[in-house]
PDB file of N, CA and C in Angstrom:
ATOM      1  N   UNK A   1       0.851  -1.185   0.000  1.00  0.00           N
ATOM      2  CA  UNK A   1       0.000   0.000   0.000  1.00  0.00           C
ATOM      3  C   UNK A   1       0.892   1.243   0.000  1.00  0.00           C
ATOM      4  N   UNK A   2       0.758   2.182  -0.840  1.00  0.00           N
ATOM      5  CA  UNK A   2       1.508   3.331  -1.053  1.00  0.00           C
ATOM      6  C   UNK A   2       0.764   4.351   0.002  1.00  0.00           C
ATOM      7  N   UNK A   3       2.340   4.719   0.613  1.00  0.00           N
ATOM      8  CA  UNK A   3       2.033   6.084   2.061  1.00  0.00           C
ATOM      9  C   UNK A   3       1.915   7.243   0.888  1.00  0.00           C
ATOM     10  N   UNK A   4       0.712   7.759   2.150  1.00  0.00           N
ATOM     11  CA  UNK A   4       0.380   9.468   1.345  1.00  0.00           C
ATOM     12  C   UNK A   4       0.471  10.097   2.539  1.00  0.00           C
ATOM     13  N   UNK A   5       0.266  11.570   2.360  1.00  0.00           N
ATOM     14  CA  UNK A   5      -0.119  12.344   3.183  1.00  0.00           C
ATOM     15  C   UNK A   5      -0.999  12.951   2.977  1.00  0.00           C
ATOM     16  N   UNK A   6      -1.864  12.909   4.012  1.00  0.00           N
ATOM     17  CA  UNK A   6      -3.104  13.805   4.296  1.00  0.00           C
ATOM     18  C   UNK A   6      -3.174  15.225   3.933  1.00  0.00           C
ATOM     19  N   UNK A   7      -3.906  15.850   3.304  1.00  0.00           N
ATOM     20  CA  UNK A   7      -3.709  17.639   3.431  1.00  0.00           C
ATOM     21  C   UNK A   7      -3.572  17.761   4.685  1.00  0.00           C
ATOM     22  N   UNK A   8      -4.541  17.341   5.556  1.00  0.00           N
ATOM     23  CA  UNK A   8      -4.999  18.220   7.027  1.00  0.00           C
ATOM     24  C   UNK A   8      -4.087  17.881   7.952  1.00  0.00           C
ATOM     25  N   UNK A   9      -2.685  17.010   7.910  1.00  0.00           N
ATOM     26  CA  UNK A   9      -1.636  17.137   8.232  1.00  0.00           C
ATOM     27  C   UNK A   9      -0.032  17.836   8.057  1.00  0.00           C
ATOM     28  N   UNK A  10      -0.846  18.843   6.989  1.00  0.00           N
ATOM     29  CA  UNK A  10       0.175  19.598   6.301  1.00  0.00           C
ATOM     30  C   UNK A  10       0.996  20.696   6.829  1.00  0.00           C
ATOM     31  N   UNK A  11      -0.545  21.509   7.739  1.00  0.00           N
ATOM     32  CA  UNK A  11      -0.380  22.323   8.359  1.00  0.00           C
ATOM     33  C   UNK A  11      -1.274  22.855   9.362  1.00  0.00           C
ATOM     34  N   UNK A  12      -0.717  23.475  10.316  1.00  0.00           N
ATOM     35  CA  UNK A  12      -1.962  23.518  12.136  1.00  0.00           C
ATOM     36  C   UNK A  12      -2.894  23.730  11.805  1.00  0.00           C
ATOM     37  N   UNK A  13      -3.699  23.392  12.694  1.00  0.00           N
ATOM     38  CA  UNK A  13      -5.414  24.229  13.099  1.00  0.00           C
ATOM     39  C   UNK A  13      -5.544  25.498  12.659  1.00  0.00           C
ATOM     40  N   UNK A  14      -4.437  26.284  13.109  1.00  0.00           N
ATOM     41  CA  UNK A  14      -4.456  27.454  13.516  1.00  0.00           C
ATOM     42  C   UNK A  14      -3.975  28.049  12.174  1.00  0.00           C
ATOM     43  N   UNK A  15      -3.345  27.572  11.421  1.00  0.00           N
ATOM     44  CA  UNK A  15      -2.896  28.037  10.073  1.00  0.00           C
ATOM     45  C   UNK A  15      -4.327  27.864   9.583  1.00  0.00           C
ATOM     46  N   UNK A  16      -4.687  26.789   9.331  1.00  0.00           N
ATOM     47  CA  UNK A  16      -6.189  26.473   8.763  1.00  0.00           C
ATOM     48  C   UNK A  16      -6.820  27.100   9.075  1.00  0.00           C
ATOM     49  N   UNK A  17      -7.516  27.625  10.134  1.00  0.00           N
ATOM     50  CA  UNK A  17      -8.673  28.343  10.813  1.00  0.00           C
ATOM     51  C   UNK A  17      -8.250  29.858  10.211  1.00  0.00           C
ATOM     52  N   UNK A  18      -6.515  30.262   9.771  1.00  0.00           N
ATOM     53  CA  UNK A  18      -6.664  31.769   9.760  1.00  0.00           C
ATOM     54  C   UNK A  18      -6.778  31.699   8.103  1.00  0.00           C
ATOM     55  N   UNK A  19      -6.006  30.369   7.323  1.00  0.00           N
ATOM     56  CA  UNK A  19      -6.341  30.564   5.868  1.00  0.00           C
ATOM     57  C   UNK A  19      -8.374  30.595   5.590  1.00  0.00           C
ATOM     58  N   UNK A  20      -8.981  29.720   6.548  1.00  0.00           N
ATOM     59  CA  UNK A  20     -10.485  29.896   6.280  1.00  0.00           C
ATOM     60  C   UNK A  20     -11.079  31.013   6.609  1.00  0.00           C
ATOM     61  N   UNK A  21     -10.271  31.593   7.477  1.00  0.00           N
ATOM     62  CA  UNK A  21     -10.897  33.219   7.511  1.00  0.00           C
ATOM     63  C   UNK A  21     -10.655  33.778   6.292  1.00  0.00           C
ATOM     64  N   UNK A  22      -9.625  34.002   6.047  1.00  0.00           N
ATOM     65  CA  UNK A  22      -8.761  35.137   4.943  1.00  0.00           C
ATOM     66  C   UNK A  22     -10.299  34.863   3.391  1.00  0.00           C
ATOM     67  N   UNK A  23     -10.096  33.323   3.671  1.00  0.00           N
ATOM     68  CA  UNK A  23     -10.564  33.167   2.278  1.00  0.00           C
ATOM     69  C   UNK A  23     -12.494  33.422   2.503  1.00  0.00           C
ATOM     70  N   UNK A  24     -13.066  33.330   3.436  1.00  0.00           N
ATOM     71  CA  UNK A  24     -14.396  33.784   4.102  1.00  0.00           C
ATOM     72  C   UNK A  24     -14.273  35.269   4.130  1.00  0.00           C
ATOM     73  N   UNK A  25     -13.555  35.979   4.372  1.00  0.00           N
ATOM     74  CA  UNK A  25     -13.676  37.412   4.032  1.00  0.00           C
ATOM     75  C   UNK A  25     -13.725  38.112   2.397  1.00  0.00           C
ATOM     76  N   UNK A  26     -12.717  37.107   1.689  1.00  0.00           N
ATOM     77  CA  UNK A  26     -12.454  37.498   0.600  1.00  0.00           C
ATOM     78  C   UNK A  26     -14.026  37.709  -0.451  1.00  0.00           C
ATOM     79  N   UNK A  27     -14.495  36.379   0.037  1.00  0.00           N
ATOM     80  CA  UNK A  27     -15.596  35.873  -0.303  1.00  0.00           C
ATOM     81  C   UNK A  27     -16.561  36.400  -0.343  1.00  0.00           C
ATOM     82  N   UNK A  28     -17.004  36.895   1.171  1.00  0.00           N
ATOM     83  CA  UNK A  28     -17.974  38.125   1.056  1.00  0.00           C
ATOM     84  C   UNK A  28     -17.666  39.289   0.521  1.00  0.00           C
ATOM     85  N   UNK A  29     -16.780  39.832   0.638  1.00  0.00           N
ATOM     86  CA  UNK A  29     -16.458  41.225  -0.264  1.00  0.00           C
ATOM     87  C   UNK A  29     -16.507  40.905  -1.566  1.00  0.00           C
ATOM     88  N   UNK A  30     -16.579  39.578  -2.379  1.00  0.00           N
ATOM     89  CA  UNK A  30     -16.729  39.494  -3.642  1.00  0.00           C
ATOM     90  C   UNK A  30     -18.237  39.482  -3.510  1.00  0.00           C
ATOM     91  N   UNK A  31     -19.097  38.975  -2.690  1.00  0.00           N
ATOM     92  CA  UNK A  31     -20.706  38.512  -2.885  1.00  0.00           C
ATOM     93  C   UNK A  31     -20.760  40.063  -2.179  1.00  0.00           C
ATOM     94  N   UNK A  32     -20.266  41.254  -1.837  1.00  0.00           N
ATOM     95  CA  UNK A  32     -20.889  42.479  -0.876  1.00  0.00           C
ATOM     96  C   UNK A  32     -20.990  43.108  -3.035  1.00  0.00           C
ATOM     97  N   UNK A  33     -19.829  42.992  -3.441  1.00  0.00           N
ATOM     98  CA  UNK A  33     -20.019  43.239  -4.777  1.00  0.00           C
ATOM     99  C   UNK A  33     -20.848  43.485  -5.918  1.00  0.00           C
ATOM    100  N   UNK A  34     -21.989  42.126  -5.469  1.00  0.00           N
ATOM    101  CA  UNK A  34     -22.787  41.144  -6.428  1.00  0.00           C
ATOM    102  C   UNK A  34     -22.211  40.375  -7.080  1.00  0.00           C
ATOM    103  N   UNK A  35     -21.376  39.662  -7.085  1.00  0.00           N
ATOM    104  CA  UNK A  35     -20.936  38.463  -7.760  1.00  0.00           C
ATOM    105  C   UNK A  35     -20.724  37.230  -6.942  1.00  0.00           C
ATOM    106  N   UNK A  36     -20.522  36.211  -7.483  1.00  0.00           N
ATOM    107  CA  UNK A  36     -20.015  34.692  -6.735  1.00  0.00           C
ATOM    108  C   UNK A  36     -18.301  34.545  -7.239  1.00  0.00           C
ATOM    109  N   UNK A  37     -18.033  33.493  -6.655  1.00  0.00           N
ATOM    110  CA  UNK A  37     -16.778  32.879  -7.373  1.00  0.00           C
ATOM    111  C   UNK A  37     -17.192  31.453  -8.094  1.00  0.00           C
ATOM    112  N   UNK A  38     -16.590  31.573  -9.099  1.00  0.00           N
ATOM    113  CA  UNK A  38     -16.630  30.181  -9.656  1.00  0.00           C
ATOM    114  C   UNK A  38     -16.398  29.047  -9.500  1.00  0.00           C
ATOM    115  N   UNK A  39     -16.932  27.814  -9.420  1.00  0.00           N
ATOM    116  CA  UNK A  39     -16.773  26.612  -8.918  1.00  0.00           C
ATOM    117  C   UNK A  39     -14.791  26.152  -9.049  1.00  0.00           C
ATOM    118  N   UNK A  40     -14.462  26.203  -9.688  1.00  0.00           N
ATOM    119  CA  UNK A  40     -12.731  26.279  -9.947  1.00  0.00           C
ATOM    120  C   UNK A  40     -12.331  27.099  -9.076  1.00  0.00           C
ATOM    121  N   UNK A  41     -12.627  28.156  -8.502  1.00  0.00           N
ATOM    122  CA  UNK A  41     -12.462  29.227  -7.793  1.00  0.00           C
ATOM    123  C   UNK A  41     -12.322  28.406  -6.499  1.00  0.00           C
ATOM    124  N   UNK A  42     -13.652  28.196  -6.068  1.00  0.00           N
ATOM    125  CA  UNK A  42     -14.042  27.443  -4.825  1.00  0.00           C
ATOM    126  C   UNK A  42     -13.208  26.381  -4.322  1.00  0.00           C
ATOM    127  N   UNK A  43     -12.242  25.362  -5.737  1.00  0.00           N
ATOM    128  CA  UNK A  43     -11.831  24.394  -5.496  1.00  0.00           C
ATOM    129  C   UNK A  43     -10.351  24.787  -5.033  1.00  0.00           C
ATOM    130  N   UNK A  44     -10.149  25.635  -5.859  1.00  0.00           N
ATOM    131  CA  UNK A  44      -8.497  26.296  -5.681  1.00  0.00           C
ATOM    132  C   UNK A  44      -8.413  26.727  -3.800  1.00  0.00           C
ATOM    133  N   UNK A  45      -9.648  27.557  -3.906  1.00  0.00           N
ATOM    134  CA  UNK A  45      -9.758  28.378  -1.892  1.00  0.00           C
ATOM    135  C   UNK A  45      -9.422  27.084  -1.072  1.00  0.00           C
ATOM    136  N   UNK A  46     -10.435  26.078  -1.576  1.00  0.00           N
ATOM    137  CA  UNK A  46     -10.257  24.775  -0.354  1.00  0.00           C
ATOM    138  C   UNK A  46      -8.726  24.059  -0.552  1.00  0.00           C
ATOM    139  N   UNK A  47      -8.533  23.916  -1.185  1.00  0.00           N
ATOM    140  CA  UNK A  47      -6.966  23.403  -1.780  1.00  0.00           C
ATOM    141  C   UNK A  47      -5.838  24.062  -1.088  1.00  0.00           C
ATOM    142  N   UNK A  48      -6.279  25.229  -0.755  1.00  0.00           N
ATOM    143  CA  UNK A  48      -5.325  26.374   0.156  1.00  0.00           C
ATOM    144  C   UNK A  48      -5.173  26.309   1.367  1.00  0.00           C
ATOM    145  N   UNK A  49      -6.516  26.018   1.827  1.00  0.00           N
ATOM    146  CA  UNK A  49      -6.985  25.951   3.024  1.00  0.00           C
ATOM    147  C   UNK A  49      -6.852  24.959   3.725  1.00  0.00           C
ATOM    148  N   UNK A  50      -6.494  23.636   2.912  1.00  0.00           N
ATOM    149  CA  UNK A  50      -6.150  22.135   3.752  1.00  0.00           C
ATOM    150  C   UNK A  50      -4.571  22.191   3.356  1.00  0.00           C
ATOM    151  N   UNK A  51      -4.157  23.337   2.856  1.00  0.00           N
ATOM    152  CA  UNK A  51      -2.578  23.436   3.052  1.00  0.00           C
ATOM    153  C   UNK A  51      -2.534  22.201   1.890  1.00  0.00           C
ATOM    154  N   UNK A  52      -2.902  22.341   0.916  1.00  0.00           N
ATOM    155  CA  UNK A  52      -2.394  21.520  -0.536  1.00  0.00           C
ATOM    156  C   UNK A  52      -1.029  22.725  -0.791  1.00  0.00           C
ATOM    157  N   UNK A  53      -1.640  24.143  -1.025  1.00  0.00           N
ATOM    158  CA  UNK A  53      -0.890  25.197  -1.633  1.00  0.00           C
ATOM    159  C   UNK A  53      -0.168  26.057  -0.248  1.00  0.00           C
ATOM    160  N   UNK A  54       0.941  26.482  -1.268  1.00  0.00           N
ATOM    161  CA  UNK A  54       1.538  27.815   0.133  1.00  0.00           C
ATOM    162  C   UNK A  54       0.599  28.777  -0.500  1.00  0.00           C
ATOM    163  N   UNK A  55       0.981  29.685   0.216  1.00  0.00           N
ATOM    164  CA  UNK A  55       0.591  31.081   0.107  1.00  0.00           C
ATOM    165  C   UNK A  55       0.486  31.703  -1.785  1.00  0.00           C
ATOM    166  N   UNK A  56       1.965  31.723  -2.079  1.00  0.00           N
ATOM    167  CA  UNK A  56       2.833  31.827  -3.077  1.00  0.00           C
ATOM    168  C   UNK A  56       2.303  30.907  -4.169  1.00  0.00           C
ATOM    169  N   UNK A  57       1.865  29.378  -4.462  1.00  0.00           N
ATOM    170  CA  UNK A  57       1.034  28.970  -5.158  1.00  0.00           C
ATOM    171  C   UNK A  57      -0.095  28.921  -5.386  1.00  0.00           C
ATOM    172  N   UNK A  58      -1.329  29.353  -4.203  1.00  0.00           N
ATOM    173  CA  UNK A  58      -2.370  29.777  -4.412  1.00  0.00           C
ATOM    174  C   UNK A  58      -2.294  30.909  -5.327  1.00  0.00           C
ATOM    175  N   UNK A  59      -1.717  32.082  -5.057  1.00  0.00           N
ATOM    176  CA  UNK A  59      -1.744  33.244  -5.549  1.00  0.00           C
ATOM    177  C   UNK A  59      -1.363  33.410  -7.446  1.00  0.00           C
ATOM    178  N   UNK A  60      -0.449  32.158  -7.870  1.00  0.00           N
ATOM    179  CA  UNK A  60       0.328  31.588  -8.967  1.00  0.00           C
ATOM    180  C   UNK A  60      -0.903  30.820  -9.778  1.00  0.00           C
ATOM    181  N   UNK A  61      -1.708  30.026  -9.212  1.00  0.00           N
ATOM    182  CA  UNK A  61      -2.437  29.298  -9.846  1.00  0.00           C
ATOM    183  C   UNK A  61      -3.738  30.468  -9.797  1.00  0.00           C
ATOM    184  N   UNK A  62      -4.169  31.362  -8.944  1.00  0.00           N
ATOM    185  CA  UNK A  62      -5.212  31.781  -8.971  1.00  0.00           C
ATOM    186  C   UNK A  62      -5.070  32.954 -10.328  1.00  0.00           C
ATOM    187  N   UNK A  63      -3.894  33.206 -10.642  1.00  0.00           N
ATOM    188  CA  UNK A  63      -3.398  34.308 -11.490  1.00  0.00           C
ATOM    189  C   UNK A  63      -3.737  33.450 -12.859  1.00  0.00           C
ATOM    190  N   UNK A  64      -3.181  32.300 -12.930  1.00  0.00           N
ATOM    191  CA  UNK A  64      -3.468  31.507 -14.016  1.00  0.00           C
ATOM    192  C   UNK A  64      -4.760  31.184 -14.588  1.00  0.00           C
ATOM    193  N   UNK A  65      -5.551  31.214 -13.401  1.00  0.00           N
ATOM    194  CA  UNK A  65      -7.187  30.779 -14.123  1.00  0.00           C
ATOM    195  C   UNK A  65      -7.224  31.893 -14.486  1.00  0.00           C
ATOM    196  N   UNK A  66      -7.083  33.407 -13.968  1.00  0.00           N
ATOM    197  CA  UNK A  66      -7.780  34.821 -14.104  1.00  0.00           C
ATOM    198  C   UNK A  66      -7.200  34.893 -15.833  1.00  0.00           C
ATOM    199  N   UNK A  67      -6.114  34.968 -15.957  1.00  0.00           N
ATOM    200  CA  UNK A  67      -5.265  34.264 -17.463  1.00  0.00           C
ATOM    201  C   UNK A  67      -5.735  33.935 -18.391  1.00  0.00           C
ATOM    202  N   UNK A  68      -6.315  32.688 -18.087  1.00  0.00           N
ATOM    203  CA  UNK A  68      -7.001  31.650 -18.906  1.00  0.00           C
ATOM    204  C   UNK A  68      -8.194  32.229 -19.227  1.00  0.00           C
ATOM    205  N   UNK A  69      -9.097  32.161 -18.265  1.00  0.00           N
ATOM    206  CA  UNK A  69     -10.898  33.128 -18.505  1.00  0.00           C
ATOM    207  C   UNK A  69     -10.463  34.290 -19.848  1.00  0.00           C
ATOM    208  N   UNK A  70      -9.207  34.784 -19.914  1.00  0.00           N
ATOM    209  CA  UNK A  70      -9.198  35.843 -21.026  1.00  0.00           C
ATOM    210  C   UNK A  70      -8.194  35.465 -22.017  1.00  0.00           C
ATOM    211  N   UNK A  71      -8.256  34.415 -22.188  1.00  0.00           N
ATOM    212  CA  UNK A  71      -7.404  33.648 -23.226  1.00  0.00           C
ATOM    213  C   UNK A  71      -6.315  33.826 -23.193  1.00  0.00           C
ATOM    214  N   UNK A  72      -5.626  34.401 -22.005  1.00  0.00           N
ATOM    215  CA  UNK A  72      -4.193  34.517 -22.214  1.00  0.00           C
ATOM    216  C   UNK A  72      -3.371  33.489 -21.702  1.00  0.00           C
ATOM    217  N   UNK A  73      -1.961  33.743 -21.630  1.00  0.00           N
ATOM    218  CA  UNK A  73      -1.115  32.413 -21.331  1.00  0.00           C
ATOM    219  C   UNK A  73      -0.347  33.274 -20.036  1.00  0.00           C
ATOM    220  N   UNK A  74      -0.519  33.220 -18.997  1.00  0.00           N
ATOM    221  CA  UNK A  74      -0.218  33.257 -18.269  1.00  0.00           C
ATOM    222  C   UNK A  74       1.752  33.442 -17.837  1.00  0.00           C
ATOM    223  N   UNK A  75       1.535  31.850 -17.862  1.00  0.00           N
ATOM    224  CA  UNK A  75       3.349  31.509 -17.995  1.00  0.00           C
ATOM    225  C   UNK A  75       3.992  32.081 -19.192  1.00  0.00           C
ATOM    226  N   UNK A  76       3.752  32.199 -20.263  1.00  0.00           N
ATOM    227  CA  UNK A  76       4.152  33.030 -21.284  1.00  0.00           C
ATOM    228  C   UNK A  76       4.445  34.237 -21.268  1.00  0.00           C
ATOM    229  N   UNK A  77       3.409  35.023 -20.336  1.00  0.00           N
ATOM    230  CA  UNK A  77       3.435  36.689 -19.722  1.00  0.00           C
ATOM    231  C   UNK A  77       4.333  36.772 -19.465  1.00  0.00           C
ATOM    232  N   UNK A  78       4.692  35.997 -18.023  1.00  0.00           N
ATOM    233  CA  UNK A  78       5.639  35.364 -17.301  1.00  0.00           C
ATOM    234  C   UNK A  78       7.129  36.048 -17.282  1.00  0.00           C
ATOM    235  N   UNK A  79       7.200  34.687 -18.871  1.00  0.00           N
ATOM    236  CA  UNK A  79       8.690  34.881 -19.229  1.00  0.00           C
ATOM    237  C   UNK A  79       8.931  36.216 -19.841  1.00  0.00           C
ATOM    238  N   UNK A  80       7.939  37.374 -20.376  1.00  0.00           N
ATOM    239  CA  UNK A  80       8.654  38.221 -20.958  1.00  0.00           C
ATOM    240  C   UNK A  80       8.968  38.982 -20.242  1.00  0.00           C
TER     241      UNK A  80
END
């Protein structure tokens, strides 16, 4: 049987509890707006939040969808 690791052993309670704030605030100030976030959106926040991502790759991948939605290439930007 192949060892994994758990997200929710990645990183504390307390990291968790302050990334689920950050991303619960963000959230409402997007819905105080009138808008939602998109289901990809939603998946990326939780992905953050069980400490899949640092800080630094949330922010990398979240840049990339925003990218993509406007047909651009992101990593391509990137390099110039």
């Amino acid at each position: 049987m192949k060892d994994t690791v758990r997200p929710e052993t990645l990183i504390s309670e307390q990291e968790r509890a302050r990334r689920k704030k950050t991303v619960d605030f963000a959230r409402g100030s997007v819905r105080l707006e009138g808008h939602f976030l998109k289901p990809e959106t939603e998946k990326l926040n939780q992905r953050y939040i069980n400490g899949e991502l640092s800080q630094a790759e949330f922010i990398h991948e979240g840049l990339k969808g925003i990218y993509a939605r406007l047909g651009r290439d992101f990593e391509a930007e990137m390099v110039k």
